[in-house]
C-alpha atoms as a PDB file:
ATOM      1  CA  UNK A   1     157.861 183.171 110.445  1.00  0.00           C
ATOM      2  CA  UNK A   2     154.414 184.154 110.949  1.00  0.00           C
ATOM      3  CA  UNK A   3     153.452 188.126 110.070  1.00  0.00           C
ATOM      4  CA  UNK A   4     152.296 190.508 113.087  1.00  0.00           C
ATOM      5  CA  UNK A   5     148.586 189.968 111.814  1.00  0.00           C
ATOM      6  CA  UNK A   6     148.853 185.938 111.827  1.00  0.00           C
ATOM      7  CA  UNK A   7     150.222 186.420 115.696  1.00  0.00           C
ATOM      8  CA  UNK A   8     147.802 188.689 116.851  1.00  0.00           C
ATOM      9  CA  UNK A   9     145.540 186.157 115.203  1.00  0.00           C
ATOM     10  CA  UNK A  10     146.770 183.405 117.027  1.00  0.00           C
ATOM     11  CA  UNK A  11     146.638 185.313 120.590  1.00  0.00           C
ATOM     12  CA  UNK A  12     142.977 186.389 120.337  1.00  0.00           C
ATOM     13  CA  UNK A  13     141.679 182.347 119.625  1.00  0.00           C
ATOM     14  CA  UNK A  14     144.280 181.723 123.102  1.00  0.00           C
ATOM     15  CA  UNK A  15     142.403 184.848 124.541  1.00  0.00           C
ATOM     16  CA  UNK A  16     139.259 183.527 123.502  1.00  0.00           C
ATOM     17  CA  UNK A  17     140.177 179.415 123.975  1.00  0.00           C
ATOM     18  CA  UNK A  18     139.032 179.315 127.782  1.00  0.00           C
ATOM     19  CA  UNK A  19     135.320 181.003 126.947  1.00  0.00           C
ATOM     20  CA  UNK A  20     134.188 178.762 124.083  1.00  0.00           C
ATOM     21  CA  UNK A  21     135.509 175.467 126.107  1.00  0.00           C
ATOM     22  CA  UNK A  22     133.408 176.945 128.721  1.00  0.00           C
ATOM     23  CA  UNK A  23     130.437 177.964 126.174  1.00  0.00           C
ATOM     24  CA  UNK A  24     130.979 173.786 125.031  1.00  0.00           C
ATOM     25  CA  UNK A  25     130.815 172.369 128.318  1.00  0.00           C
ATOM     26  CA  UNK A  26     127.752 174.351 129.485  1.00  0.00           C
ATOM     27  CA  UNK A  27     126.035 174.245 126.238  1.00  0.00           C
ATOM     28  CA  UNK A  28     126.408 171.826 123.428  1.00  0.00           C
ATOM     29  CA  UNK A  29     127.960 169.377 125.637  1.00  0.00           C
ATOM     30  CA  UNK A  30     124.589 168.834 127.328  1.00  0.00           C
ATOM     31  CA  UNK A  31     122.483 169.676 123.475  1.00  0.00           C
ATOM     32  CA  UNK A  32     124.535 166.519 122.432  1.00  0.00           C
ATOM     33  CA  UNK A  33     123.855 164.244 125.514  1.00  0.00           C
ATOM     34  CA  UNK A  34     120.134 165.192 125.052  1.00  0.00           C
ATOM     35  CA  UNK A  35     120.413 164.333 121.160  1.00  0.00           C
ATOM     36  CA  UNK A  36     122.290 161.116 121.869  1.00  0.00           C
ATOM     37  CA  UNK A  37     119.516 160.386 124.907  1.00  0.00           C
ATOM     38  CA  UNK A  38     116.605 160.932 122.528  1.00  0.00           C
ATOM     39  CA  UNK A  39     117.465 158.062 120.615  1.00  0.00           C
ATOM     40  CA  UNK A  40     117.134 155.603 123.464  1.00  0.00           C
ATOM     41  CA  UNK A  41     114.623 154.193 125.819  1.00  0.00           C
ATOM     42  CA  UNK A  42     117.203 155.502 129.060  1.00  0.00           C
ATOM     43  CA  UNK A  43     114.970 155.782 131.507  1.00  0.00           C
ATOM     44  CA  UNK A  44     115.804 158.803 134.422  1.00  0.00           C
ATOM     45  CA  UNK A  45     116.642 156.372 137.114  1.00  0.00           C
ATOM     46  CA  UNK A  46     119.043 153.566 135.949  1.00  0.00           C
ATOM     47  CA  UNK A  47     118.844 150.354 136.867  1.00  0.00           C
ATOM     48  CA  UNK A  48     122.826 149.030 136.265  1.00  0.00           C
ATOM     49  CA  UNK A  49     122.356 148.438 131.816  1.00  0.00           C
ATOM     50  CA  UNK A  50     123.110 150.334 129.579  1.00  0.00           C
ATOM     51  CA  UNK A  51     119.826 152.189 127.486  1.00  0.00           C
ATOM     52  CA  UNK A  52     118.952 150.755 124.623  1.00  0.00           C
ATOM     53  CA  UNK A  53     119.209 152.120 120.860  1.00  0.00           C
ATOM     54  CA  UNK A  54     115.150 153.079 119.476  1.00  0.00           C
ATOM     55  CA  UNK A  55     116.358 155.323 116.552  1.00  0.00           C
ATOM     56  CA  UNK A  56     113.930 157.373 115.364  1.00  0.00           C
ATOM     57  CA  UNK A  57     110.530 155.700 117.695  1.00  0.00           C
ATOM     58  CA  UNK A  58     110.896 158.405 120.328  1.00  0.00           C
ATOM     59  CA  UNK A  59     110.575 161.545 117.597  1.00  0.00           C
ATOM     60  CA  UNK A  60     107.874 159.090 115.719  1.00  0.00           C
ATOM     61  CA  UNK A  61     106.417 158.710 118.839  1.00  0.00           C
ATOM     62  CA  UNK A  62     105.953 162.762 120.342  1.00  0.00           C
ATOM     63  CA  UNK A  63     104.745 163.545 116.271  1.00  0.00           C
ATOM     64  CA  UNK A  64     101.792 161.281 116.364  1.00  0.00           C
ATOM     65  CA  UNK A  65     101.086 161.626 120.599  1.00  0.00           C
ATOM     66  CA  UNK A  66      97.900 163.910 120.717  1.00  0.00           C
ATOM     67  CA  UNK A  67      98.545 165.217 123.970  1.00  0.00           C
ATOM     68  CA  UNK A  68     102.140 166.819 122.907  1.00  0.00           C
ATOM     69  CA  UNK A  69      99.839 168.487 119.621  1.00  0.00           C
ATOM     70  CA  UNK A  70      97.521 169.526 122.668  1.00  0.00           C
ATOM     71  CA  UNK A  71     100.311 171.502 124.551  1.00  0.00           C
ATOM     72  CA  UNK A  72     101.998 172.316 121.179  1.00  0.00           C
ATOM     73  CA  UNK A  73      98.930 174.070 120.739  1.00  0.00           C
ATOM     74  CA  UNK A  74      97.940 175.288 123.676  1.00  0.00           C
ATOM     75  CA  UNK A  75     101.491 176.685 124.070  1.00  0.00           C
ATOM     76  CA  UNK A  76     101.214 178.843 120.792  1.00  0.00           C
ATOM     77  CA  UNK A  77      97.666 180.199 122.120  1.00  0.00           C
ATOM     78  CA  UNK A  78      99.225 181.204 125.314  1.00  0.00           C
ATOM     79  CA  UNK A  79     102.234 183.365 123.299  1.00  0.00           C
ATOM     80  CA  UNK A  80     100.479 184.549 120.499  1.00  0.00           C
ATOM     81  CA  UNK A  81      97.867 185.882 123.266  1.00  0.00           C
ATOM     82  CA  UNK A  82     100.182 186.900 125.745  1.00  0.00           C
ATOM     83  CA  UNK A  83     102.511 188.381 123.501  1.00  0.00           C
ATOM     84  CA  UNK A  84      99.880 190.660 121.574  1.00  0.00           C
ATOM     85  CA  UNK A  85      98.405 192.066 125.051  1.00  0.00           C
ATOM     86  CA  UNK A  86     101.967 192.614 125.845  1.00  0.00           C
ATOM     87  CA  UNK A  87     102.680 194.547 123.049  1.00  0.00           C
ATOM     88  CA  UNK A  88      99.347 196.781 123.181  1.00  0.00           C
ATOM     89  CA  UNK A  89      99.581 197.306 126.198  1.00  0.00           C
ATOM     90  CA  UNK A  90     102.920 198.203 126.409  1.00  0.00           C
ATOM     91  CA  UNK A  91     103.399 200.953 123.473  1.00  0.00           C
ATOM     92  CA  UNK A  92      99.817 202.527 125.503  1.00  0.00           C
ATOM     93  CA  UNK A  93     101.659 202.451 128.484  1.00  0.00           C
ATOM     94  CA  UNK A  94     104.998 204.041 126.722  1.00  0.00           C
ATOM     95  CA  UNK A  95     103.089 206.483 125.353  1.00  0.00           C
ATOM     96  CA  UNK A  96     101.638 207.875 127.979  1.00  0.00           C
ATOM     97  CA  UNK A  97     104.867 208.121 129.781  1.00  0.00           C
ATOM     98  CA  UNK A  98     106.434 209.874 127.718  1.00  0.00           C
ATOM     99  CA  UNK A  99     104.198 212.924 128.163  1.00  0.00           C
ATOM    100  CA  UNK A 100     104.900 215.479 130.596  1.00  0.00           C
ATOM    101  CA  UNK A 101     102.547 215.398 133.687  1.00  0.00           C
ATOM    102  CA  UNK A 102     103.003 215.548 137.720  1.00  0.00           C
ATOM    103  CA  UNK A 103     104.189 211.885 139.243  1.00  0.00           C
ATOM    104  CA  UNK A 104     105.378 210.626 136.190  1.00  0.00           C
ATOM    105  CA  UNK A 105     108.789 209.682 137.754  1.00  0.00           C
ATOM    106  CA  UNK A 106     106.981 207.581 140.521  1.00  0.00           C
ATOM    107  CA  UNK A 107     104.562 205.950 137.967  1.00  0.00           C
ATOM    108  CA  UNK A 108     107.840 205.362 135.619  1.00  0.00           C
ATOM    109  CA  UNK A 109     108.706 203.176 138.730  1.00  0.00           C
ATOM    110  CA  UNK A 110     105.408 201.442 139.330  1.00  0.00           C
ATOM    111  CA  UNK A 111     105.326 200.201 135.819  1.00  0.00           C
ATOM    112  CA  UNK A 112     108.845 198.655 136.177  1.00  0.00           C
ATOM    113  CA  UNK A 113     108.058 196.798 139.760  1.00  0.00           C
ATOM    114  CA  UNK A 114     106.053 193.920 137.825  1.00  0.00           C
ATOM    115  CA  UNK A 115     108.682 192.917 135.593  1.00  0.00           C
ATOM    116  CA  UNK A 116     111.591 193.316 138.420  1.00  0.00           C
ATOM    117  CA  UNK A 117     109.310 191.037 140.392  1.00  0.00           C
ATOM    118  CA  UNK A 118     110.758 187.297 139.993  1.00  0.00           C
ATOM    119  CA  UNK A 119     108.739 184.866 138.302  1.00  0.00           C
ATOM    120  CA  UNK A 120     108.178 183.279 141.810  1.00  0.00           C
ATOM    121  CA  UNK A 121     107.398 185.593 143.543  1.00  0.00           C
ATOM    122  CA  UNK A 122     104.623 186.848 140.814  1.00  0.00           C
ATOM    123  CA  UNK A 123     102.984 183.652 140.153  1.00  0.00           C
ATOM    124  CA  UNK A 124     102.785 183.217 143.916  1.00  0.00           C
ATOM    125  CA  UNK A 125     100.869 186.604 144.150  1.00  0.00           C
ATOM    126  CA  UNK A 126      98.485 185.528 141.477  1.00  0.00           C
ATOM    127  CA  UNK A 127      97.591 182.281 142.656  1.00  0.00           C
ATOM    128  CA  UNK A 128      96.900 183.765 146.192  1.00  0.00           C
ATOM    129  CA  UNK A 129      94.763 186.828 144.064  1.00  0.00           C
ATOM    130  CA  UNK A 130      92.763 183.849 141.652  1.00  0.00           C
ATOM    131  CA  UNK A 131      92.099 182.073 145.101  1.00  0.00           C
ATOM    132  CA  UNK A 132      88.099 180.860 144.814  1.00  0.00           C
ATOM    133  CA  UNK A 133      88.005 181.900 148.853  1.00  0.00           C
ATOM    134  CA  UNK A 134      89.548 185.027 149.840  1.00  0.00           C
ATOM    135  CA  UNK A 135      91.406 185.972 146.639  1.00  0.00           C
ATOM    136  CA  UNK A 136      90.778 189.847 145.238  1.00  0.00           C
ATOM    137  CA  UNK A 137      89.622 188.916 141.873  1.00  0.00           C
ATOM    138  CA  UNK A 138      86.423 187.679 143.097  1.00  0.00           C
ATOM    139  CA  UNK A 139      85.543 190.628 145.670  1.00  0.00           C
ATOM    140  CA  UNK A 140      86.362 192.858 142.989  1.00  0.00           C
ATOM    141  CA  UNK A 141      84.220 191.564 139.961  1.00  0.00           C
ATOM    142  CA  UNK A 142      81.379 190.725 142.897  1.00  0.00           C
ATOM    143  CA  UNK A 143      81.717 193.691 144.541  1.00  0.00           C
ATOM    144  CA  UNK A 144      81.213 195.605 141.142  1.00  0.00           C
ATOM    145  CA  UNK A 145      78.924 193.573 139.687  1.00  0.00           C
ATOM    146  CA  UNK A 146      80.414 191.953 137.045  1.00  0.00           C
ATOM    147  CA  UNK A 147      80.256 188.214 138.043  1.00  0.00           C
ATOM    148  CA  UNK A 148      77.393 186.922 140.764  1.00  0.00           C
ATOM    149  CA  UNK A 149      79.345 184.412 142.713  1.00  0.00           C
ATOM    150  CA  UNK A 150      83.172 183.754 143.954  1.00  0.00           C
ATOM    151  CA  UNK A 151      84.805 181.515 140.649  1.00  0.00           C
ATOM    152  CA  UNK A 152      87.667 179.092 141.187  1.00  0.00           C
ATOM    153  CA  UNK A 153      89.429 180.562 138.001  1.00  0.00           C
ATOM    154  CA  UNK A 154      92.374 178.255 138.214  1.00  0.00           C
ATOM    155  CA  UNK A 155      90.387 175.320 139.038  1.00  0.00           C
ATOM    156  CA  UNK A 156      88.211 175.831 135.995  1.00  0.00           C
ATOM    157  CA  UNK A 157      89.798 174.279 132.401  1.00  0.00           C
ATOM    158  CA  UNK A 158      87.894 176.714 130.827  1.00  0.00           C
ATOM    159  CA  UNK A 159      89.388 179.981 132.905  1.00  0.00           C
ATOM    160  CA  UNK A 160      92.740 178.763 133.888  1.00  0.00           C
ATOM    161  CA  UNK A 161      94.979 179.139 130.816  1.00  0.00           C
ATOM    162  CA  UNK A 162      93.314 182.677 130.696  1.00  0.00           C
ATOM    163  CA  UNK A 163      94.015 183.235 134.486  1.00  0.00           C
ATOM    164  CA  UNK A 164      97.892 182.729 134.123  1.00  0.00           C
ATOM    165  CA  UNK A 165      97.967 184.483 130.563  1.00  0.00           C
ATOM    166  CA  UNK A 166      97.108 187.451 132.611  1.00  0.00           C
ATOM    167  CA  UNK A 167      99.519 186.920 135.795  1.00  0.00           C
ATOM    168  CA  UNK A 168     102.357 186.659 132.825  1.00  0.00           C
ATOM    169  CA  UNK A 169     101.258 189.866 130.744  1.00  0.00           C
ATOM    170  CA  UNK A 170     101.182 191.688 133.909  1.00  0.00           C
ATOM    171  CA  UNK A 171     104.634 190.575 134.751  1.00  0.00           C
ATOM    172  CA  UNK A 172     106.192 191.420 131.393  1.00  0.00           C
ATOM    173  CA  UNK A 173     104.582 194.047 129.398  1.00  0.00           C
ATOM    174  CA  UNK A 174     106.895 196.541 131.149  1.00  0.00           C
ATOM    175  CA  UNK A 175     109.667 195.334 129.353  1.00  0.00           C
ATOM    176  CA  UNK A 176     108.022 196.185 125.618  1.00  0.00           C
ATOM    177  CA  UNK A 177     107.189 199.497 127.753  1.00  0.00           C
ATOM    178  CA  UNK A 178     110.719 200.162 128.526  1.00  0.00           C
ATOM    179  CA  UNK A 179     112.385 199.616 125.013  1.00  0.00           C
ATOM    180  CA  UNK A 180     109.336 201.844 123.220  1.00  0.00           C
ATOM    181  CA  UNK A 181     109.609 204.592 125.922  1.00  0.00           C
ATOM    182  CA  UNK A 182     113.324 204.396 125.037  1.00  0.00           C
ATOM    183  CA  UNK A 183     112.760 205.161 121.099  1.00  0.00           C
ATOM    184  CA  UNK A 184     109.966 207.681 122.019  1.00  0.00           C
ATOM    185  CA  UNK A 185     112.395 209.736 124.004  1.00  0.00           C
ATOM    186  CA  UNK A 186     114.517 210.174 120.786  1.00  0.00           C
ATOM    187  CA  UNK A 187     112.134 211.542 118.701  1.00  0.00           C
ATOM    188  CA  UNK A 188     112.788 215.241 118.335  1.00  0.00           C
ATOM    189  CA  UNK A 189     109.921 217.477 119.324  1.00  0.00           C
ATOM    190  CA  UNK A 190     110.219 219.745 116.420  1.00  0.00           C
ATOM    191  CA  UNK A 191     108.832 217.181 114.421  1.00  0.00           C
ATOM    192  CA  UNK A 192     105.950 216.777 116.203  1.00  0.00           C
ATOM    193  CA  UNK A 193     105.489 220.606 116.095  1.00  0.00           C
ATOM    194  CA  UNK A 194     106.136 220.779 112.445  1.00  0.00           C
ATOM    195  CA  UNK A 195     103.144 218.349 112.010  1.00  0.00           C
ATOM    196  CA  UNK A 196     100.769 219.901 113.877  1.00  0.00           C
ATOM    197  CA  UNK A 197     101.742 223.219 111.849  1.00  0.00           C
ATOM    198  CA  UNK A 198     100.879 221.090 109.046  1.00  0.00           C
ATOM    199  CA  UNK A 199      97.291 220.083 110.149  1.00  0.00           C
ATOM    200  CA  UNK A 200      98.435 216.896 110.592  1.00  0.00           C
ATOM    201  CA  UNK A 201      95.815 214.866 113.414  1.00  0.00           C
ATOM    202  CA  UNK A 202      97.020 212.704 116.299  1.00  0.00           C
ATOM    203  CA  UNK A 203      96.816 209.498 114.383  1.00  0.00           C
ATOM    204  CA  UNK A 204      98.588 210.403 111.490  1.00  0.00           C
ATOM    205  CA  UNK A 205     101.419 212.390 113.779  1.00  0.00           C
ATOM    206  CA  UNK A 206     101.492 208.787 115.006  1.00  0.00           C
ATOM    207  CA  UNK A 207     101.710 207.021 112.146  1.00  0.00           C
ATOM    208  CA  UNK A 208     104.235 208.779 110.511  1.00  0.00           C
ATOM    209  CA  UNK A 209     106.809 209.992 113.211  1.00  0.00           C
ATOM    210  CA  UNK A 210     106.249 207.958 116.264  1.00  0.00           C
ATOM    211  CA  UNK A 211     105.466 204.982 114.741  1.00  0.00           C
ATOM    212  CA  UNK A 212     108.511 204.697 112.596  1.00  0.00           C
ATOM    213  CA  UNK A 213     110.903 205.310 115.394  1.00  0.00           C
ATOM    214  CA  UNK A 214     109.923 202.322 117.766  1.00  0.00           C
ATOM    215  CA  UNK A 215     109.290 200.162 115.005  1.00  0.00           C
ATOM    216  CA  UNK A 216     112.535 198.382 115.306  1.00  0.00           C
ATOM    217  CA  UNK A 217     112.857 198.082 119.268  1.00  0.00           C
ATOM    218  CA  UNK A 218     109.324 197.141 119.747  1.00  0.00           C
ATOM    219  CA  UNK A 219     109.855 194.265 117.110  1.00  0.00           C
ATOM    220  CA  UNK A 220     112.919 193.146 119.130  1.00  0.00           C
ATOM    221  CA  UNK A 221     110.981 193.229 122.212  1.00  0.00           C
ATOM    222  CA  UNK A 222     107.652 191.313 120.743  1.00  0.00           C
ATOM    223  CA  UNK A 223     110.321 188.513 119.338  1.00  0.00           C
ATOM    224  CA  UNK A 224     112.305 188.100 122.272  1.00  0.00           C
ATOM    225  CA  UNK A 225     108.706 188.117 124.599  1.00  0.00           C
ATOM    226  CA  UNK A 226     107.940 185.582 121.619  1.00  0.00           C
ATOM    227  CA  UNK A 227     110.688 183.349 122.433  1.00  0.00           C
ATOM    228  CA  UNK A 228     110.249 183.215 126.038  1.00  0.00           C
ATOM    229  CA  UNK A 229     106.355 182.658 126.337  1.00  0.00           C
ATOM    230  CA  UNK A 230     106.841 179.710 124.182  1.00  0.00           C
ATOM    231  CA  UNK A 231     109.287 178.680 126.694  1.00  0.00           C
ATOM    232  CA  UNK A 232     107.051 179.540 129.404  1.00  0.00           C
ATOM    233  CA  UNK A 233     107.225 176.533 132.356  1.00  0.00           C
ATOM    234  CA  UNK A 234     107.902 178.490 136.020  1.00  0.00           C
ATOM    235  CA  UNK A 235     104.707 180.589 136.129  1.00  0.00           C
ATOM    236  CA  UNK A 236     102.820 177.425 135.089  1.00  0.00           C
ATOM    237  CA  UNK A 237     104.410 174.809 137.480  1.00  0.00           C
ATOM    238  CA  UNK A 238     103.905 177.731 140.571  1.00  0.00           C
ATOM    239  CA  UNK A 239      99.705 178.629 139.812  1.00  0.00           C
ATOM    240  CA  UNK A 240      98.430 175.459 138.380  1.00  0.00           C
ATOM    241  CA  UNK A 241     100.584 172.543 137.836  1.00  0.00           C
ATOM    242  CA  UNK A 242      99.762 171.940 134.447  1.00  0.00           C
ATOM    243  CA  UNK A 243      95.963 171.558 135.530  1.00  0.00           C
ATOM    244  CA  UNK A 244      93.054 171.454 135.298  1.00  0.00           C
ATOM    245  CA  UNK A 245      92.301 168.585 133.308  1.00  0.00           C
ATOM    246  CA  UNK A 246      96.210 169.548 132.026  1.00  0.00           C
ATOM    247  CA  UNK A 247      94.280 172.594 130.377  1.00  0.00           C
ATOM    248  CA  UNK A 248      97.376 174.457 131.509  1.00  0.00           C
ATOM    249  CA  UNK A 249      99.744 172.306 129.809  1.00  0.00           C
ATOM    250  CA  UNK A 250     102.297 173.873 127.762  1.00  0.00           C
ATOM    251  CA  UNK A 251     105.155 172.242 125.723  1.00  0.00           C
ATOM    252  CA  UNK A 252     107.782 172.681 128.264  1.00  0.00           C
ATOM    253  CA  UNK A 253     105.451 171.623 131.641  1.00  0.00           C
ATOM    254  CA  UNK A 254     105.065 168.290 129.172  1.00  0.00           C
ATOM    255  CA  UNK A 255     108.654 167.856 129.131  1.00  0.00           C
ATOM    256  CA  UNK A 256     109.291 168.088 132.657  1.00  0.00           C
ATOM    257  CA  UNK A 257     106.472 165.616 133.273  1.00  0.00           C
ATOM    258  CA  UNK A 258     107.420 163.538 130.789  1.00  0.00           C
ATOM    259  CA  UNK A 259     111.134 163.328 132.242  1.00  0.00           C
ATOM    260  CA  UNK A 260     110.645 163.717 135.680  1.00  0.00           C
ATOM    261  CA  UNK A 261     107.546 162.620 136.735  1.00  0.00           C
ATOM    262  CA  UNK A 262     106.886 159.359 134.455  1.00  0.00           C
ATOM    263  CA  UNK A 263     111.311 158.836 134.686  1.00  0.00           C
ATOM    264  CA  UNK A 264     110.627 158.697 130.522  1.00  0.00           C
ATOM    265  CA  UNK A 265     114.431 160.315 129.808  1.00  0.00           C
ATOM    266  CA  UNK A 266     114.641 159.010 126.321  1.00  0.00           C
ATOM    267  CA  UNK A 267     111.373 159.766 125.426  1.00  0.00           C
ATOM    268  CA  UNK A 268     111.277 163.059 127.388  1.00  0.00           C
ATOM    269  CA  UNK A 269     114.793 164.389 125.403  1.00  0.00           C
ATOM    270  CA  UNK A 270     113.007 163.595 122.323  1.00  0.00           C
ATOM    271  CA  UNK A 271     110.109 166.058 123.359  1.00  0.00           C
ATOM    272  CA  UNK A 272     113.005 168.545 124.464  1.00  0.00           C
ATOM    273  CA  UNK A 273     114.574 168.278 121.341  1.00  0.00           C
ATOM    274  CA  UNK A 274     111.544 169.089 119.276  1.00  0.00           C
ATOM    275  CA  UNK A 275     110.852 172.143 121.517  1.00  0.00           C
ATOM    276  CA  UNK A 276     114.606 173.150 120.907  1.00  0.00           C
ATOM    277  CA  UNK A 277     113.894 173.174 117.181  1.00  0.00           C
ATOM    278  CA  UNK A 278     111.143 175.176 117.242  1.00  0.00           C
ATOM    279  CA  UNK A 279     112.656 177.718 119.483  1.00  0.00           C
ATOM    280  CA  UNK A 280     115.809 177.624 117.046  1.00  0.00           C
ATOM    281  CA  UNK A 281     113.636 178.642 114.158  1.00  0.00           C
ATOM    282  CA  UNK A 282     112.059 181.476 116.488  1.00  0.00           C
ATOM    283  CA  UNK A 283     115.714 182.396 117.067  1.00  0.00           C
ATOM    284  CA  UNK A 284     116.283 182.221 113.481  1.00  0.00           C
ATOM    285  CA  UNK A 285     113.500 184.523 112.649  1.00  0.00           C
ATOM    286  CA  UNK A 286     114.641 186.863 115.220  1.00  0.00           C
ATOM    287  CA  UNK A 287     118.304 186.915 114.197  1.00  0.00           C
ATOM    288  CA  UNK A 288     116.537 187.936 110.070  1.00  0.00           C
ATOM    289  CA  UNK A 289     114.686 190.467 111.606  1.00  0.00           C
ATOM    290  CA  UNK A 290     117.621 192.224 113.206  1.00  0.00           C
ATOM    291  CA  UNK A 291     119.709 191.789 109.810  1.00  0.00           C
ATOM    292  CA  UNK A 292     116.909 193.655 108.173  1.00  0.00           C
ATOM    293  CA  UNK A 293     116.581 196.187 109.876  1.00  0.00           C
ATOM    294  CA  UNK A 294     120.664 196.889 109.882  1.00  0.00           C
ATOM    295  CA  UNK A 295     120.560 196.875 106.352  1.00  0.00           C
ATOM    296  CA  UNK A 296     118.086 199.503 106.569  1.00  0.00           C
ATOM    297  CA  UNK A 297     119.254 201.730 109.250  1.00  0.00           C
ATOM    298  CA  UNK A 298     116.685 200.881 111.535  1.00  0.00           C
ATOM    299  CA  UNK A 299     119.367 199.668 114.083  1.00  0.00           C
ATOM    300  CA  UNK A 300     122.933 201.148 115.011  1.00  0.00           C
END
């Protein structure tokens, strides 16, 4: 006979049976068929036999192929960049919301549009802004002064990357603004009284009380923003295509043209696989972070 805690047991993995066959079929059911692919020379459209069996020449191939170290690269230049501007400009933009001021409801809203914006629809906007023609950049930084002549940013390898590093901080520094405002809005104002009774100056009121309190959500926010700049693919493929001169190339935009455009499947899994062990370590970091920081009260 099984005890009352050995059926109650048995009912929750029934309960929970239909959700991780769905979590398999969805997730590691495709992770395997991309392992298993990586190991061939399948190409993406078949032509009646079977792929063959390479072992290990795809992954020997993407560590010593200086184009993948290019967008490897290039890809970690575009987060660390994107995700540091983010940050900045996010607990700026945090902090002034939280003070007290007329319209601060409306420009609570205004900060939120970019990031409810989809990625489309944002990279779309920029493109048609970065235009070398009629885009706003250029009468802006003419009309002021700053540059001489209209620039094709995104035609330009040197300005590109740049160009849609700033489109995606634009779109997503609201959402290290949102978790920060968050924390600031918990912080009791009698501490910030009792410091300035103290003689305690704006920096170290901040430094000691404020920064404290959004240590914890604005590290979840710069890892997560971490994760999915390295992933970054959609804002790419809409404003440049990967180009100029594939100066826009990032890790994923290589796997999709390495699978879809060349019809390299084998190879191209291989590529995807690497990327999906990089992101697991990112994940991994991310998941030691948040452990920490339970262990020390930092997160309830």
């Amino acid at each position: 006979m099984l005890t009352l805690r050995q059926r109650e047991k048995r009912q929750a993995w029934l309960l929970l049976a239909p959700m991780l066959i769905m979590m398999f079929l969805l997730t590691a059911w495709p992770l395997v068929r991309t392992l298993w692919l990586s190991f061939t020379d399948a190409g993406l459209i078949g032509d009646g036999t079977a792929p063959g069996w390479v072992g290990s020449e795809n992954f020997l191939y993407a560590l010593t192929d200086p184009d993948f170290r290019e967008a490897l690269w290039r890809t970690l230049y575009f987060t660390a960049v994107s995700v540091i501007f983010e940050g900045i400009i996010g607990v700026l933009t945090a902090l002034l919301l939280n003070q007290q001021f007329w319209g601060r409801s409306v420009l609570r809203v205004l900060v939120i549009l970019p990031w409810a914006l989809p990625t489309i629809v944002n990279a779309t906007m920029w493109r048609l802004n970065f235009n070398p023609d009629y885009g706003s950049i250029n009468a802006l930084l003419t009309q002021s002064g700053v540059i001489d002549n209209y620039r094709s940013w995104l035609g330009d390898p040197s300005s590109a990357i740049n160009a849609v590093m700033f489109a995606d901080i634009w779109k997503n520094y609201p959402l290290v603004t949102l978790l920060v405002l968050a924390a600031l809005q918990t912080i009791p104002d009698d501490l910030y009284e009792a410091a300035r009774l103290d003689g305690a100056s704006a920096f170290r009121r901040f430094r000691k009380i404020t920064f404290p309190a959004i240590a914890a959500p604005l590290a979840v926010a710069l890892i997560l923003r971490t994760i999915d700049a390295f992933k970054v693919f959609d804002i790419i493929y809409v404003m440049t295509r990967g180009g100029p001169l594939d100066s826009t190339k990032t890790v994923s935009f290589f796997v999709y043209q390495e699978s879809f455009s060349y019809l390299r499947a084998g190879s191209g899994a291989a590529y995807a696989i690497l990327m999906t062990l990089i992101c697991a370590v990112l994940i991994l970091i991310y998941m030691v972070m948040l452990l920490r920081q339970r262990r020390s009260g930092g997160i309830e």
